[in-house]
PDB file of N, CA and C in Angstrom:
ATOM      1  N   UNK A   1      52.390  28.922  25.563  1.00  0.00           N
ATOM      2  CA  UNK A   1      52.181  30.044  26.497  1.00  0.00           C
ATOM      3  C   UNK A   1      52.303  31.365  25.753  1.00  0.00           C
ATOM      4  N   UNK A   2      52.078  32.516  26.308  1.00  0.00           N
ATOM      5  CA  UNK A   2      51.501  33.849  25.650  1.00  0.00           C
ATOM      6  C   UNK A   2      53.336  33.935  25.049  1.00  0.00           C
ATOM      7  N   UNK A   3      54.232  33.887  26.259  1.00  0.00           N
ATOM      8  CA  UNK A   3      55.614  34.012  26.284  1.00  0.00           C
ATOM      9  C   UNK A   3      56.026  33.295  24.805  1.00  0.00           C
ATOM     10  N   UNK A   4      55.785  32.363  24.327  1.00  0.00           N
ATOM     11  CA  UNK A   4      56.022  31.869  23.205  1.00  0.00           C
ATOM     12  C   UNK A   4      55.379  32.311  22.090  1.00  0.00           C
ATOM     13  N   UNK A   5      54.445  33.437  22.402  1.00  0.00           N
ATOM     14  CA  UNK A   5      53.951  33.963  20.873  1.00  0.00           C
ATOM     15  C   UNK A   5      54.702  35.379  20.377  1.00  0.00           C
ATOM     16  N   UNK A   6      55.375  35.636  21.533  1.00  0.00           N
ATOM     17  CA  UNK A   6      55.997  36.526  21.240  1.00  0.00           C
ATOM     18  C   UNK A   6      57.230  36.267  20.020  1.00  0.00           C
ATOM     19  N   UNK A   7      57.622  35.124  20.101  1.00  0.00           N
ATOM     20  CA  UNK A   7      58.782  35.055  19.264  1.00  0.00           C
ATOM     21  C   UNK A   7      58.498  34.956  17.662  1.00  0.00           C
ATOM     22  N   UNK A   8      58.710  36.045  16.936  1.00  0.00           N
ATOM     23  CA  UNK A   8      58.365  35.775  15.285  1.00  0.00           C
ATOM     24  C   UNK A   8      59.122  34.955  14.940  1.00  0.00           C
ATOM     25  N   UNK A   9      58.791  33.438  14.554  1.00  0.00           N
ATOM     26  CA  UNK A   9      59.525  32.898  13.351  1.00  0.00           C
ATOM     27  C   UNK A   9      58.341  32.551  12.224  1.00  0.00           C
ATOM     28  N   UNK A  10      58.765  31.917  10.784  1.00  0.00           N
ATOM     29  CA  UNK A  10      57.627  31.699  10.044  1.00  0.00           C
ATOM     30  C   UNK A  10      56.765  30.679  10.012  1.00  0.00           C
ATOM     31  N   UNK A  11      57.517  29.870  10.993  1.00  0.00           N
ATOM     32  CA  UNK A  11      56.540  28.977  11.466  1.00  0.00           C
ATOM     33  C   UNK A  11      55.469  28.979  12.459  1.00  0.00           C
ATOM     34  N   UNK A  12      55.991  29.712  13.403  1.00  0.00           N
ATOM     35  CA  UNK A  12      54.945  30.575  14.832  1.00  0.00           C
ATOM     36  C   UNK A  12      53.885  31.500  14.202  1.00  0.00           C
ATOM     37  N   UNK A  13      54.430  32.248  13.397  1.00  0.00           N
ATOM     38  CA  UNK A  13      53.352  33.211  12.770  1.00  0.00           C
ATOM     39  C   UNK A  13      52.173  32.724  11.745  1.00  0.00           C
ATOM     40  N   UNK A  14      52.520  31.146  11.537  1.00  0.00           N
ATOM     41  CA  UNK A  14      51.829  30.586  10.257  1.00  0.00           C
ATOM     42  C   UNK A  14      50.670  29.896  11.599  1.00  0.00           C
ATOM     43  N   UNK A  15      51.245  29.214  12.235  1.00  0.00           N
ATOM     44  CA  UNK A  15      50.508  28.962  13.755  1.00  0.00           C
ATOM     45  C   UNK A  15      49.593  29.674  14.206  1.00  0.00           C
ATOM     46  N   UNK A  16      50.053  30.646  14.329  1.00  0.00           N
ATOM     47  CA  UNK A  16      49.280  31.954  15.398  1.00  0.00           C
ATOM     48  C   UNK A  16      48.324  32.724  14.371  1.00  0.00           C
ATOM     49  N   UNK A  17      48.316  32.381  13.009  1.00  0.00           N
ATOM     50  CA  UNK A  17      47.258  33.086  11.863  1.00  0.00           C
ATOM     51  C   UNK A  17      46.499  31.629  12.616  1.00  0.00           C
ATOM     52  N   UNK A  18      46.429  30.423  12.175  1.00  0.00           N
ATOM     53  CA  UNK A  18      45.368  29.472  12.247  1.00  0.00           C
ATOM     54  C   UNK A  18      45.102  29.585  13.473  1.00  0.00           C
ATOM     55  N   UNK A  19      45.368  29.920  14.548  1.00  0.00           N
ATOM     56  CA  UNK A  19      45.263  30.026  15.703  1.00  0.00           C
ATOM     57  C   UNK A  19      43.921  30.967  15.805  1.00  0.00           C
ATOM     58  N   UNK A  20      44.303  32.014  15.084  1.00  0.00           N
ATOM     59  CA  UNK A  20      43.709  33.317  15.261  1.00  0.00           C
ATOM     60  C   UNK A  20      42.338  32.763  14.652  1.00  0.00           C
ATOM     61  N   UNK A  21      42.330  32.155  13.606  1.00  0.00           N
ATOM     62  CA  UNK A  21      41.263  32.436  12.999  1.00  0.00           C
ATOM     63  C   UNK A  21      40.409  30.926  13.527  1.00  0.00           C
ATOM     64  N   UNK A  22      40.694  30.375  13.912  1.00  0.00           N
ATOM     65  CA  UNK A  22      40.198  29.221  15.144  1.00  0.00           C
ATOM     66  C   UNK A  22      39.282  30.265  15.694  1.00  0.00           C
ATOM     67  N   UNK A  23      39.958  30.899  16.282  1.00  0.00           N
ATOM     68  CA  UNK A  23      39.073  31.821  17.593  1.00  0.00           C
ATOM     69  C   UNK A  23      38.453  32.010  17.115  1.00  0.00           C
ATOM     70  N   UNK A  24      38.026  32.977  15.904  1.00  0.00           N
ATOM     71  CA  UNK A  24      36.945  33.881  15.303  1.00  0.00           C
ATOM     72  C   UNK A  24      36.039  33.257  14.866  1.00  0.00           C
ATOM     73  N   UNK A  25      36.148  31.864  14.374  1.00  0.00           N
ATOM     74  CA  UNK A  25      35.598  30.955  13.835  1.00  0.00           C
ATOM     75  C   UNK A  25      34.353  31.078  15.184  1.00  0.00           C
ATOM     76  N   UNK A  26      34.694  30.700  16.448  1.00  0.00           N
ATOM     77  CA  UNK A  26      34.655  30.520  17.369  1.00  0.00           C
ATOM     78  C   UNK A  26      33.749  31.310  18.287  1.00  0.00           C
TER      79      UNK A  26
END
């Protein structure tokens, strides 16, 4: 959920890059 991207750890943020670039791919 959006609520869970809020939280920086280095694992969420390593997530939320592949995440990101999923989309764009996209």
């Amino acid at each position: 959920s959006y609520e869970n991207i809020k939280v920086t750890t280095p694992e969420d943020m390593g997530i939320a890059e592949l995440f990101l670039k999923k989309r764009r791919k996209m």
